[in-house]
N, C-alpha and C. Protein backbone atom coordinates (compact mmCIF):
# COMPACT_ATOMS: atom_id res chain seq x y z
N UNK A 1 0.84 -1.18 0.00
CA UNK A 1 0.00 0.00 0.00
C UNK A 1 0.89 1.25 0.00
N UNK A 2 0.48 2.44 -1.04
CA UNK A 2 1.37 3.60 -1.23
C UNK A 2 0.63 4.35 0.30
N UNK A 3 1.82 5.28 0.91
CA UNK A 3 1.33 5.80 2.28
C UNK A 3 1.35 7.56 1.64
N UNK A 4 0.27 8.05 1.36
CA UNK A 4 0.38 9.14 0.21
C UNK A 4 0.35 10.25 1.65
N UNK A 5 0.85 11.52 1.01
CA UNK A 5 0.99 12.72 2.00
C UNK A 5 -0.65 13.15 2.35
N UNK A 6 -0.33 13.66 3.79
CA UNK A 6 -2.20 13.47 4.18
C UNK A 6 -1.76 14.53 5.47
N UNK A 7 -2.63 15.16 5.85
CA UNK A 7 -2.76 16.10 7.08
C UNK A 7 -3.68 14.97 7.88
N UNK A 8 -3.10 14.52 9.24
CA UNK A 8 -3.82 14.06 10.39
C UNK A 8 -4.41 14.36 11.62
N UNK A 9 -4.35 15.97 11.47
CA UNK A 9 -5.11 16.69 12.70
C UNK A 9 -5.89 18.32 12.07
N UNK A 10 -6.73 18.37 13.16
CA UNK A 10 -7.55 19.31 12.75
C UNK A 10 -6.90 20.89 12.39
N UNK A 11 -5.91 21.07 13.30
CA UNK A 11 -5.61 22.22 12.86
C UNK A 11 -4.63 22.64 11.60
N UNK A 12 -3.62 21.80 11.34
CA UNK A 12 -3.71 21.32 9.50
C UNK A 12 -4.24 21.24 8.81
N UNK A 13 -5.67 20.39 8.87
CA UNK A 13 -6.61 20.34 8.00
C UNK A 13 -7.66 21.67 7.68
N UNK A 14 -7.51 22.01 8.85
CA UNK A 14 -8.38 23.30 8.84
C UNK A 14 -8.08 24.48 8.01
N UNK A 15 -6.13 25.03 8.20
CA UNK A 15 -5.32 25.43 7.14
C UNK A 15 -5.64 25.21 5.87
N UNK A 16 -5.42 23.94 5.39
CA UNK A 16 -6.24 23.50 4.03
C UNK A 16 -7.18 23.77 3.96
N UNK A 17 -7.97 23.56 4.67
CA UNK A 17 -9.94 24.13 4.36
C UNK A 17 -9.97 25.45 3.93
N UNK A 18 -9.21 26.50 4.78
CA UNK A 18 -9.10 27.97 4.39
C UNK A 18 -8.71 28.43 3.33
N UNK A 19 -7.69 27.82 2.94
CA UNK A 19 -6.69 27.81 1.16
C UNK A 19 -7.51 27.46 0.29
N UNK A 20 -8.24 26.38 0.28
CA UNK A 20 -9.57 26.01 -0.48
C UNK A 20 -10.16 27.28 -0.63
N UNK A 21 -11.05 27.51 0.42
CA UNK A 21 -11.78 28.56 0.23
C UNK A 21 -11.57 29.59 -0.19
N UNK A 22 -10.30 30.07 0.34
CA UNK A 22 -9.94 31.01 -0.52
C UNK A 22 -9.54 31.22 -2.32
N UNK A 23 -8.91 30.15 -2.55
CA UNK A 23 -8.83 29.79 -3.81
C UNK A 23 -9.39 30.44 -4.82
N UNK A 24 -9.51 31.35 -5.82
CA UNK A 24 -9.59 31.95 -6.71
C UNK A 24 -9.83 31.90 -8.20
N UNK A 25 -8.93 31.02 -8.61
CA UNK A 25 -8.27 30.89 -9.89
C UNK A 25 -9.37 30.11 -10.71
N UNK A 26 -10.02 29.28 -10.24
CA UNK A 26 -10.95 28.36 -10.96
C UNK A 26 -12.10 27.54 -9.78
N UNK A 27 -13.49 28.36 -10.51
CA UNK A 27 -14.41 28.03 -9.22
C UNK A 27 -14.98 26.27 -9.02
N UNK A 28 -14.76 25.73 -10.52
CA UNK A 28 -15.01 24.33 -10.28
C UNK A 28 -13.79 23.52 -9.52
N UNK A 29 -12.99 24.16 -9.84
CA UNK A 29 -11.50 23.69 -8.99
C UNK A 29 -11.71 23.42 -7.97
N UNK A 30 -12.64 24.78 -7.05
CA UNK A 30 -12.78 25.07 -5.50
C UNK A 30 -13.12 24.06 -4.95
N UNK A 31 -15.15 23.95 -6.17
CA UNK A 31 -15.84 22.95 -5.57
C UNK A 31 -15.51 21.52 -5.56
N UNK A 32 -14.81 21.11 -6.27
CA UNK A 32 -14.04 19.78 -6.26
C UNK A 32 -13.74 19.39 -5.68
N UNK A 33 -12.68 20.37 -5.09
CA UNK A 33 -11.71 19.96 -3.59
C UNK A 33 -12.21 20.28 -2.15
N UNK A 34 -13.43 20.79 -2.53
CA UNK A 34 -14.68 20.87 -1.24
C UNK A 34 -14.85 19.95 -1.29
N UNK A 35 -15.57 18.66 -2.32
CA UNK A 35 -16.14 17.79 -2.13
C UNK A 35 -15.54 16.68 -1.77
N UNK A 36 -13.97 16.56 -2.07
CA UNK A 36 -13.00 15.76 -2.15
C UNK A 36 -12.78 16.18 -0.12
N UNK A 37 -12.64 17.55 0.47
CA UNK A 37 -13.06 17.44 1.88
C UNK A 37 -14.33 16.36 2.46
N UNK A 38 -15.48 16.87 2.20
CA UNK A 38 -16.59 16.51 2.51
C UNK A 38 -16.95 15.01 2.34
N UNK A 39 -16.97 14.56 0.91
CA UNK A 39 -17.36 13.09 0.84
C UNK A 39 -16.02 12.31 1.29
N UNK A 40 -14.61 12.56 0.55
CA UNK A 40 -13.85 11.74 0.40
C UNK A 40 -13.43 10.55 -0.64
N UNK A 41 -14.10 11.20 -1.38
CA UNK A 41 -14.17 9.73 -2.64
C UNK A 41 -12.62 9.97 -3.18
N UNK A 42 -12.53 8.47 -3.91
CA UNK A 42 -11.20 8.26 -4.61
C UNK A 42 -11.71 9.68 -5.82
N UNK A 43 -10.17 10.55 -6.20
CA UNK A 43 -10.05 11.74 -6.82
C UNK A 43 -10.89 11.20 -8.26
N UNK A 44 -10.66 10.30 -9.07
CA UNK A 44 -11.44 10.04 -10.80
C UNK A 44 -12.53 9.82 -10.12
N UNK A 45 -12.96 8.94 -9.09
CA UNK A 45 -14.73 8.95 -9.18
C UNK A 45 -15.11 10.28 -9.20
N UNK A 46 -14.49 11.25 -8.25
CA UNK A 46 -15.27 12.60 -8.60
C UNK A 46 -14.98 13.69 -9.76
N UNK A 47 -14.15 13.66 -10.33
CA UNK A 47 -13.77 14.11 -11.78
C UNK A 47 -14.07 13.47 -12.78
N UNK A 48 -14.48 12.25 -12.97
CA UNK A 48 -15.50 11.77 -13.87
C UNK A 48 -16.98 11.19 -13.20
N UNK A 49 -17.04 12.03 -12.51
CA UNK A 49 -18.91 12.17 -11.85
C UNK A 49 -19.41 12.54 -13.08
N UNK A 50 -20.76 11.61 -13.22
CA UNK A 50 -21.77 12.21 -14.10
C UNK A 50 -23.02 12.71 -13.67
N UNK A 51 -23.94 13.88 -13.85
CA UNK A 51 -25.09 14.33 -12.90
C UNK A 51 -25.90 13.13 -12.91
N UNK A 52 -25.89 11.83 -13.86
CA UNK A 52 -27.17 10.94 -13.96
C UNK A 52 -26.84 10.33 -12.11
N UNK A 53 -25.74 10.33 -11.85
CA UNK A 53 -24.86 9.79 -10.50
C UNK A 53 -25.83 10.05 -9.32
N UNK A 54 -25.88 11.28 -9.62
CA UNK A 54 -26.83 12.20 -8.04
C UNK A 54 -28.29 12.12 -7.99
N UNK A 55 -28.23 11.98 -6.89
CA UNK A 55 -29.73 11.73 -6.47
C UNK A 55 -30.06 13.44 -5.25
N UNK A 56 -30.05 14.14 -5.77
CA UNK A 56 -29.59 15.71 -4.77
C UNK A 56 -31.28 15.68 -3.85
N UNK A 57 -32.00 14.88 -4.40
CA UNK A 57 -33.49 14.93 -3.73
C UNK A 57 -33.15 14.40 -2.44
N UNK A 58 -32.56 12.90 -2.52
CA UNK A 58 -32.71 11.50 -2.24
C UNK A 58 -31.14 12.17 -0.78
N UNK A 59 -30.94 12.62 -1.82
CA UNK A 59 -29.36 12.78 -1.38
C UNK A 59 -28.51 11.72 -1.10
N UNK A 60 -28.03 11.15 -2.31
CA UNK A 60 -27.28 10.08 -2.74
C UNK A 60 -26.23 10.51 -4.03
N UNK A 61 -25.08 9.97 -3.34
CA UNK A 61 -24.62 9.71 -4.90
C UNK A 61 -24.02 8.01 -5.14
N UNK A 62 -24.54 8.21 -6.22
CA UNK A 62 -24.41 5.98 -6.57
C UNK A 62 -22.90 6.40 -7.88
N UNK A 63 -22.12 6.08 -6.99
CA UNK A 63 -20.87 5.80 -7.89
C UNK A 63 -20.86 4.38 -9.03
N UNK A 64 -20.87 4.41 -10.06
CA UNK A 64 -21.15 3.16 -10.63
C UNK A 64 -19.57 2.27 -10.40
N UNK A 65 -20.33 1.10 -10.63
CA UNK A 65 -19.76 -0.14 -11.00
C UNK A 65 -18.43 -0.25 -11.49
N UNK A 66 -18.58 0.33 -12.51
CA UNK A 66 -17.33 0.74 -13.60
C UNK A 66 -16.61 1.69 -13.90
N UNK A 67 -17.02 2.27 -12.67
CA UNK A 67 -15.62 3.55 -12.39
C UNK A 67 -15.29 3.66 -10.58
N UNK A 68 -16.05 2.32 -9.82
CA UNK A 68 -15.58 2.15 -8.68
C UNK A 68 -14.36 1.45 -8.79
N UNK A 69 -13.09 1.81 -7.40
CA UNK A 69 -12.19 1.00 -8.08
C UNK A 69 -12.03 -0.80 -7.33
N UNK A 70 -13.15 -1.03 -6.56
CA UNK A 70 -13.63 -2.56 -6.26
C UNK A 70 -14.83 -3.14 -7.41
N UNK A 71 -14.76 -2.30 -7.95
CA UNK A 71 -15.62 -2.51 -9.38
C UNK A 71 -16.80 -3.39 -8.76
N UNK A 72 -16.99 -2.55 -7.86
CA UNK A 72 -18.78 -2.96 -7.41
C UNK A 72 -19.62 -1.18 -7.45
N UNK A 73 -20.76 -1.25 -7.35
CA UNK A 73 -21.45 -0.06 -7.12
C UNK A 73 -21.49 0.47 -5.43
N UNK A 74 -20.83 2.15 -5.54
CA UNK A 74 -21.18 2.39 -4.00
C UNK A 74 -21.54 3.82 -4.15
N UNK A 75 -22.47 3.64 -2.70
CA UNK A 75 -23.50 4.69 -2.50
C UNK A 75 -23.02 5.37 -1.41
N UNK A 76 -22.86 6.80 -1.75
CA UNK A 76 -22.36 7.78 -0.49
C UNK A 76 -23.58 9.01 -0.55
N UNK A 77 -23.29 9.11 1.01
CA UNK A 77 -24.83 9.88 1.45
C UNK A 77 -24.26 11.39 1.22
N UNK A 78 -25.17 12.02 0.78
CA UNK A 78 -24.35 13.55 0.71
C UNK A 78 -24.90 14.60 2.10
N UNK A 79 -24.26 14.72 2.51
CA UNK A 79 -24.67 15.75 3.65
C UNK A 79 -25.10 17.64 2.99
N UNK A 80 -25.55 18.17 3.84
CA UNK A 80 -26.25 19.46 3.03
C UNK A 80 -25.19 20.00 2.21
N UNK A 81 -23.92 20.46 3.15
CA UNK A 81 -22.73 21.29 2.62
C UNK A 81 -22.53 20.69 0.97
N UNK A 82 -22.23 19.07 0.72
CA UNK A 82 -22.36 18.80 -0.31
C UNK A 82 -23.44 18.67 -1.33
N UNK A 83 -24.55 18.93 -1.08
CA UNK A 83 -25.82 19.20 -1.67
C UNK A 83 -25.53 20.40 -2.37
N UNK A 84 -25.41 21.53 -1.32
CA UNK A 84 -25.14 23.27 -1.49
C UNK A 84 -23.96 23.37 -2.79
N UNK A 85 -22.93 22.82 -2.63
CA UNK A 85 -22.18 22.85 -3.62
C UNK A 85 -22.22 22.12 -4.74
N UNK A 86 -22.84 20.44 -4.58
CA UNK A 86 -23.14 20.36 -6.16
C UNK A 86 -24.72 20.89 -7.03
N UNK A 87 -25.67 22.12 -6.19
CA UNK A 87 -26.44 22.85 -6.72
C UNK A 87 -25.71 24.13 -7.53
N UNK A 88 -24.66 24.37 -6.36
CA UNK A 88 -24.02 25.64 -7.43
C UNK A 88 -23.28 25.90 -8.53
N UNK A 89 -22.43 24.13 -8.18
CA UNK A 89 -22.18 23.96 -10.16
C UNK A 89 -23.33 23.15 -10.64
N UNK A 90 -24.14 22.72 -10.05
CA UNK A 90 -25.48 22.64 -11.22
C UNK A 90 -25.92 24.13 -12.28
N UNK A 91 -25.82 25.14 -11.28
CA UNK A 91 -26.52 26.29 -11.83
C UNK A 91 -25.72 26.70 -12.57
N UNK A 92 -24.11 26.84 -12.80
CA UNK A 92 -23.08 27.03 -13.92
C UNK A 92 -23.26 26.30 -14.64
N UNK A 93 -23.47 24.71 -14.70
CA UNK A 93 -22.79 23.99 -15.59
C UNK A 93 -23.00 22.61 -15.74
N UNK A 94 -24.62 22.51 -15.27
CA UNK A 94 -25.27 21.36 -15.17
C UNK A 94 -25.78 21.22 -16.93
N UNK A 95 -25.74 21.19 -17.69
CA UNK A 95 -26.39 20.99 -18.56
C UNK A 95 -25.60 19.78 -19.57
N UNK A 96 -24.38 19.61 -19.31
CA UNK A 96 -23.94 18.64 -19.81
C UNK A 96 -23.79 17.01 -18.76
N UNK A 97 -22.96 16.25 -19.20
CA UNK A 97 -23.03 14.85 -18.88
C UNK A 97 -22.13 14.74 -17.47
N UNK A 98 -21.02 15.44 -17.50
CA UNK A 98 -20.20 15.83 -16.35
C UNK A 98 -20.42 16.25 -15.30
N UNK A 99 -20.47 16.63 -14.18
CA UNK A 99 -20.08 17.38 -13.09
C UNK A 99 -18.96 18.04 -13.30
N UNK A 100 -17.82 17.59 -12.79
CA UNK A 100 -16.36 18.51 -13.66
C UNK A 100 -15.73 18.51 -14.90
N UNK A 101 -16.56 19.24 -16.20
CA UNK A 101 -15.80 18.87 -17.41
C UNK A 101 -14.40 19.76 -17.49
N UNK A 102 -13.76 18.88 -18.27
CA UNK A 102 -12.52 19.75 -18.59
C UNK A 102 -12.60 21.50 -19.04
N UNK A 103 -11.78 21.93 -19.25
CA UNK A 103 -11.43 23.30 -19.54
C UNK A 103 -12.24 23.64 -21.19
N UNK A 104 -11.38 23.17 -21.84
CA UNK A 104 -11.56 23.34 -23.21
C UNK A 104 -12.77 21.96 -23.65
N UNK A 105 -13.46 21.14 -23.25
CA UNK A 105 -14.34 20.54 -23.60
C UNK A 105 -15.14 19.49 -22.48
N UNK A 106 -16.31 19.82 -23.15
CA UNK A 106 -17.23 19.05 -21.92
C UNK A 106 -17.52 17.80 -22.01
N UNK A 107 -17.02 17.07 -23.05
CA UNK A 107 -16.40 15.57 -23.59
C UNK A 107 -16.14 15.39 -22.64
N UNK A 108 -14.93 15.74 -22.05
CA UNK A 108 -14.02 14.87 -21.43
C UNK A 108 -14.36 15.88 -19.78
N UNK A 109 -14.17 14.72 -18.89
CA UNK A 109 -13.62 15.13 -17.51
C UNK A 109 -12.26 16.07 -17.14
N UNK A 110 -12.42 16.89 -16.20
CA UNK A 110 -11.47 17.49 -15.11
C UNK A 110 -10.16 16.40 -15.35
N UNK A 111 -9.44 17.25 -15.80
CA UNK A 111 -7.56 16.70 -15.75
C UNK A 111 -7.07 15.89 -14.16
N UNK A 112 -7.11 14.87 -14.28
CA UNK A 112 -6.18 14.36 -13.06
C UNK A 112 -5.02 15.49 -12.08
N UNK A 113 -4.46 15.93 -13.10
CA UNK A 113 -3.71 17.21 -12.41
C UNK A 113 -4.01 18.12 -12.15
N UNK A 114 -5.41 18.47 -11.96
CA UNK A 114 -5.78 19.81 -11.96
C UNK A 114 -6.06 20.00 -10.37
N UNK A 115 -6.63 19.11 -10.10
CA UNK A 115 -6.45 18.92 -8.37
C UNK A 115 -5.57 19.07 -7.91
N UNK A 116 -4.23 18.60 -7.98
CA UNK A 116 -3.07 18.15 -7.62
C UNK A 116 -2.36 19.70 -7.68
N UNK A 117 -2.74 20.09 -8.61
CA UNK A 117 -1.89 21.55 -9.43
C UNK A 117 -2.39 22.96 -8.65
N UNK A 118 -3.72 22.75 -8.14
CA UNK A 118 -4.16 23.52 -7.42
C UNK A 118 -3.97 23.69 -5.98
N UNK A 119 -3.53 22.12 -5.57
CA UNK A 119 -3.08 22.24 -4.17
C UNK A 119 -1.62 23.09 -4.21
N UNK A 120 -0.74 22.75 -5.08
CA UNK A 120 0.78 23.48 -5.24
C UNK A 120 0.18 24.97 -4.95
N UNK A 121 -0.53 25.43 -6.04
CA UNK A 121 -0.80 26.70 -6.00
C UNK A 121 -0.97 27.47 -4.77
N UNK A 122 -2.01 27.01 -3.97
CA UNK A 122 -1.82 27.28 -2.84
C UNK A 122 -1.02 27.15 -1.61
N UNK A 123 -0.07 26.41 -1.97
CA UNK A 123 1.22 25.98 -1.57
C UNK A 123 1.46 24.97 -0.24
N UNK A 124 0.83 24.04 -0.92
CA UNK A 124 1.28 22.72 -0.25
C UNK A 124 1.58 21.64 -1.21
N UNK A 125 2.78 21.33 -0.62
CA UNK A 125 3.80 20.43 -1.37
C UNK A 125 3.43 19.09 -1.54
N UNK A 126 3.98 18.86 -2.43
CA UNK A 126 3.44 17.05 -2.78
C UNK A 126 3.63 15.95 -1.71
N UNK A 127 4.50 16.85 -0.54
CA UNK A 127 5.06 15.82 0.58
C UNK A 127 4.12 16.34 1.93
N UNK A 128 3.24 17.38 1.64
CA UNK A 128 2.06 17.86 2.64
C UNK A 128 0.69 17.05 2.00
N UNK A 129 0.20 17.42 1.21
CA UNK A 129 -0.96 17.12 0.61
C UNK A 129 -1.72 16.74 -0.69
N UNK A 130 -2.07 15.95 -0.74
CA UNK A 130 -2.42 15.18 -2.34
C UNK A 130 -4.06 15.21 -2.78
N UNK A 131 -4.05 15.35 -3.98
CA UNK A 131 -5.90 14.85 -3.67
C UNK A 131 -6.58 13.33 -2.88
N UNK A 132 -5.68 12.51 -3.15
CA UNK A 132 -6.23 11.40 -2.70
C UNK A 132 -5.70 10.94 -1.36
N UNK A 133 -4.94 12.27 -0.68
CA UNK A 133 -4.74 12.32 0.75
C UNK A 133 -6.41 12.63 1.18
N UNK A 134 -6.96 13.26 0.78
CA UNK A 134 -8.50 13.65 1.73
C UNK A 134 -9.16 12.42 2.21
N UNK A 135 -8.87 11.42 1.53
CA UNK A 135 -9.23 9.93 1.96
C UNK A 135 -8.87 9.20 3.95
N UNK A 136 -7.89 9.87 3.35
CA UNK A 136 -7.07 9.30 4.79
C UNK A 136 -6.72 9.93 5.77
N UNK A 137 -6.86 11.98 5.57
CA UNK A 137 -7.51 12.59 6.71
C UNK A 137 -8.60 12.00 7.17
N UNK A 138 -9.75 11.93 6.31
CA UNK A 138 -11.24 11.75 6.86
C UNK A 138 -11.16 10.23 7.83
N UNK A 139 -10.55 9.36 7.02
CA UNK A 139 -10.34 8.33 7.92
C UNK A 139 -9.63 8.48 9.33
N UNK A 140 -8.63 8.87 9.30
CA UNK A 140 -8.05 9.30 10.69
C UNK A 140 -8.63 10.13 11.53
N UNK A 141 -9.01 11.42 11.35
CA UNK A 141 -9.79 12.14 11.84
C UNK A 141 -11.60 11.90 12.43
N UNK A 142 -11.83 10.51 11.49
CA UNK A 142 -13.38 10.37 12.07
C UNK A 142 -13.07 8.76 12.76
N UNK A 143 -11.67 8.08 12.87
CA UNK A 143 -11.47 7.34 13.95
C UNK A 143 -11.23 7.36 15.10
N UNK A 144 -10.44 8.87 15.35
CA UNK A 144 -9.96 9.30 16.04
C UNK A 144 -11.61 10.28 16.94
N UNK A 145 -12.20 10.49 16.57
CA UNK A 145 -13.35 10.85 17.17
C UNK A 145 -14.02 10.07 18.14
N UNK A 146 -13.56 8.91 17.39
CA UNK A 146 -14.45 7.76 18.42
C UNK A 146 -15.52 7.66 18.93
N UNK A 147 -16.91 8.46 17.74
CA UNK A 147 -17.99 8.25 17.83
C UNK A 147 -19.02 7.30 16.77
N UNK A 148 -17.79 7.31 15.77
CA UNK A 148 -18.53 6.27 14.73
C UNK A 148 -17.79 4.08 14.54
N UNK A 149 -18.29 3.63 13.86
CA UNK A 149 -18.19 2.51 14.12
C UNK A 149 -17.03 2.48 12.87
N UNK A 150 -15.89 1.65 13.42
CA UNK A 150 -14.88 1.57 12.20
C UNK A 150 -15.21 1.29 11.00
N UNK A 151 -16.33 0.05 11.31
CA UNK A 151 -16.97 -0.76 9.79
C UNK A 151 -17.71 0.27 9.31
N UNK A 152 -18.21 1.32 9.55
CA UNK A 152 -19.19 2.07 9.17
C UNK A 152 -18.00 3.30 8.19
N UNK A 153 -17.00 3.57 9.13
CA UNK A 153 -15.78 4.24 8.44
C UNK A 153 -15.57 3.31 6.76
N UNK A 154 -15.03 2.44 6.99
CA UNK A 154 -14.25 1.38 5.60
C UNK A 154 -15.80 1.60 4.99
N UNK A 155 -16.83 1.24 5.36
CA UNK A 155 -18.10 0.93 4.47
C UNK A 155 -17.79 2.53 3.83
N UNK A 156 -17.72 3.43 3.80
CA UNK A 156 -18.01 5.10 3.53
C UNK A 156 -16.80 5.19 2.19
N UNK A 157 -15.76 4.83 3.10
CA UNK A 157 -14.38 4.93 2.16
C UNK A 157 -14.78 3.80 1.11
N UNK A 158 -15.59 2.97 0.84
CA UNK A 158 -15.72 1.75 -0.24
C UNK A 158 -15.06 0.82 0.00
N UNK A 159 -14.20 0.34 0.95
CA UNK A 159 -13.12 -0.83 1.35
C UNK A 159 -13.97 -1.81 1.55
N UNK A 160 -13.42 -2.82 1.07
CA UNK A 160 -14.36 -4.30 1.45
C UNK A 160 -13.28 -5.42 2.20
N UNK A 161 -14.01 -6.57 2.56
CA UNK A 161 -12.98 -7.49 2.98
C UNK A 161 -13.10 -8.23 2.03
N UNK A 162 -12.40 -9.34 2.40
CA UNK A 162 -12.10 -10.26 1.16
C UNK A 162 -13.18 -11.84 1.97
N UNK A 163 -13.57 -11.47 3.05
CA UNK A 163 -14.85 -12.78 3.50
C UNK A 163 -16.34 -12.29 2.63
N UNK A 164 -16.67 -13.06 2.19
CA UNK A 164 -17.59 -13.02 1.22
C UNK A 164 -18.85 -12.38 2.21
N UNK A 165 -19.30 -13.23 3.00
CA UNK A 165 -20.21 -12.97 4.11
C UNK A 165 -20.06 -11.65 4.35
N UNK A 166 -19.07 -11.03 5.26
CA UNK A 166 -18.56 -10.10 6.03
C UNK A 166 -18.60 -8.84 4.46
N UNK A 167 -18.81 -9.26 3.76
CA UNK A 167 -18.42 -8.16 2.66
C UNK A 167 -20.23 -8.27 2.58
N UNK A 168 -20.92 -8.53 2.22
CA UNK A 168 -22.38 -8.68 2.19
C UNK A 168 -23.21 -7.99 3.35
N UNK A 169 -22.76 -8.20 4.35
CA UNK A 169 -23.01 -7.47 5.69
C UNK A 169 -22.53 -5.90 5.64
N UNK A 170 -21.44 -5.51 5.48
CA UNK A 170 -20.59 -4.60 5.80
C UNK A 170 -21.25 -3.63 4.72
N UNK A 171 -21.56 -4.37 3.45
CA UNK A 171 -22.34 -2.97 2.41
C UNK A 171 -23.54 -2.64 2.97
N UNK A 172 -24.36 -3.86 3.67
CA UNK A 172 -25.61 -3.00 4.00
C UNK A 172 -25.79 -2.30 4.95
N UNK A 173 -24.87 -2.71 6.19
CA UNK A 173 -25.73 -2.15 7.29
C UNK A 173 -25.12 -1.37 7.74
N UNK A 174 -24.41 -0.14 7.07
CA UNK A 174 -23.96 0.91 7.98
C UNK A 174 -24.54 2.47 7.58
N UNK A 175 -25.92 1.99 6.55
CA UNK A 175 -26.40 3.41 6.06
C UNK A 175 -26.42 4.42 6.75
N UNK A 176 -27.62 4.00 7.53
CA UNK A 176 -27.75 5.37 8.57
C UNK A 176 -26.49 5.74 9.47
N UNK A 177 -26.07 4.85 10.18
CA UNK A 177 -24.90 5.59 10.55
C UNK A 177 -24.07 6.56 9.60
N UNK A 178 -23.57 6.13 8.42
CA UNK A 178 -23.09 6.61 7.55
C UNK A 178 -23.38 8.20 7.11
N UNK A 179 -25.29 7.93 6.89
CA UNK A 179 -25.59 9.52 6.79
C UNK A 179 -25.44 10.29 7.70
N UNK A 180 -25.07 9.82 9.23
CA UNK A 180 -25.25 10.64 10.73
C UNK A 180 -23.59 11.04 10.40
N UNK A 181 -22.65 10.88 9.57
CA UNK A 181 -21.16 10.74 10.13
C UNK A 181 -21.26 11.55 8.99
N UNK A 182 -21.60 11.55 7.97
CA UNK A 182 -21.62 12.29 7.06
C UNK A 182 -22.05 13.85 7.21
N UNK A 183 -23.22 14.04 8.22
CA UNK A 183 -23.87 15.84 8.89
C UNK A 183 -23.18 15.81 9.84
N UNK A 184 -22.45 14.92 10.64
CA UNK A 184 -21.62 15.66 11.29
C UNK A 184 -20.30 15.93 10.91
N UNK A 185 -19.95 15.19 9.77
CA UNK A 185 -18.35 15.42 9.11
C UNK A 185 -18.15 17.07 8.77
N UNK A 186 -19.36 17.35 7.92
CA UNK A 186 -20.18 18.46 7.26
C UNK A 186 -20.02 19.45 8.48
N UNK A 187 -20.87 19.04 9.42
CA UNK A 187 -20.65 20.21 10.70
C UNK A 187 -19.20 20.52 11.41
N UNK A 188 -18.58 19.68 11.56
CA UNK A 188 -17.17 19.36 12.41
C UNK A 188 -16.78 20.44 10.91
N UNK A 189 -16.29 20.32 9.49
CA UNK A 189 -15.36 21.20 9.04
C UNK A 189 -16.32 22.33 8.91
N UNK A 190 -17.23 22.82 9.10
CA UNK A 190 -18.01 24.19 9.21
C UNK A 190 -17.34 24.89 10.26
N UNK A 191 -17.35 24.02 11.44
CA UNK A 191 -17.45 25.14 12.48
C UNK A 191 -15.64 25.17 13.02
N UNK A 192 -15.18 24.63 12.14
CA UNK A 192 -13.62 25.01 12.32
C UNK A 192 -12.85 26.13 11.11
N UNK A 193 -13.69 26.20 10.10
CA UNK A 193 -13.48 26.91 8.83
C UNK A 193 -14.38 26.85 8.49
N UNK A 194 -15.21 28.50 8.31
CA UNK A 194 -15.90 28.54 6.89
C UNK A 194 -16.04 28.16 5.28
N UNK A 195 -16.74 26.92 5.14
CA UNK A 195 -16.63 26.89 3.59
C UNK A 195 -17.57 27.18 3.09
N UNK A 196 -17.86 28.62 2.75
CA UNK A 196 -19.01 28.71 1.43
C UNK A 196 -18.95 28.37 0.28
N UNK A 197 -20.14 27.55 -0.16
CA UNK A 197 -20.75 26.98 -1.63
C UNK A 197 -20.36 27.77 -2.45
């Protein structure tokens, strides 16, 4: 397993939250790496998000099959903060197949590097913070809370085991918890940093 650069406490992470927000240069950029805070998904599921994905009623998003990377289907609960922000690039830029299309065409998805390129910008180094570090803050940070259930953690992040049983169990039954860890994930980075939509 690669051990990728990751911030493991709040007041680091919080730093990052602010640089986000502040961020300038490109507003789908912002919301990206909001959401990449908030949900935590592996960086291509959310740069090749498609709106058919979201359920913003339901408040779901169903990552498919074939762009999960256990190449099963998984469902992450969206808490409001992430609601709020994928309404406001709805209202830019919902009309095509994407959520983040590229620059120059709405064919194609958000550049792999564009995440990555934006964290530099704001100046944290490849040996501070990665996009697919937000994975493993959220994990550390909502273990370290010690109010949610570990299995309910791995179920969120998409991790499975390799017991067939235990993998059958582990997808279903940690919904609701899941959505409760999810409004409070949402609340916990609110009230340490402002992130407006």
């Amino acid at each position: 397993m690669t051990h990728r650069a990751v911030f493991i406490n709040w007041d680091s992470f919080a730093g990052l939250l602010r640089a986000i927000d502040a961020y300038d240069r490109a507003t789908d950029t912002r919301a990206a790496l909001k959401l990449l805070a908030l949900l935590y998904p592996r960086p291509g599921e959310l740069r090749q998000a498609e709106w058919s994905e979201f359920d913003l009623g339901k408040r779901v998003w169903t990552i498919p099959a074939t762009r999960a990377k256990m190449r099963r289907e998984h469902r992450k609960p969206l808490p409001d903060a992430a609601v709020a922000i994928l309404e406001d690039v709805r209202s830019r830029s919902g009309a095509g197949r994407l959520v983040f299309p590229a620059i120059h065409t709405t064919l194609r998805s958000m550049s792999e590097n564009t995440l990555n390129s934006a964290l530099r910008r704001m100046g944290f180094t490849k040996d501070e913070m990665t996009s697919h570090g937000f994975r493993a803050t959220a994990s550390s940070l909502l273990n370290e809370s010690g109010l949610w259930h570990s299995d309910a953690i791995e179920a969120e992040l998409g991790h499975v085991g390799a017991d067939e049983v235990r993998r059958a169990y582990h997808r279903a039954a940690y919904w609701d918890e899941r959505t409760l860890m999810a409004e409070w994930w949402g609340r916990e980075i609110a009230n340490r940093v402002t992130m407006i939509a």
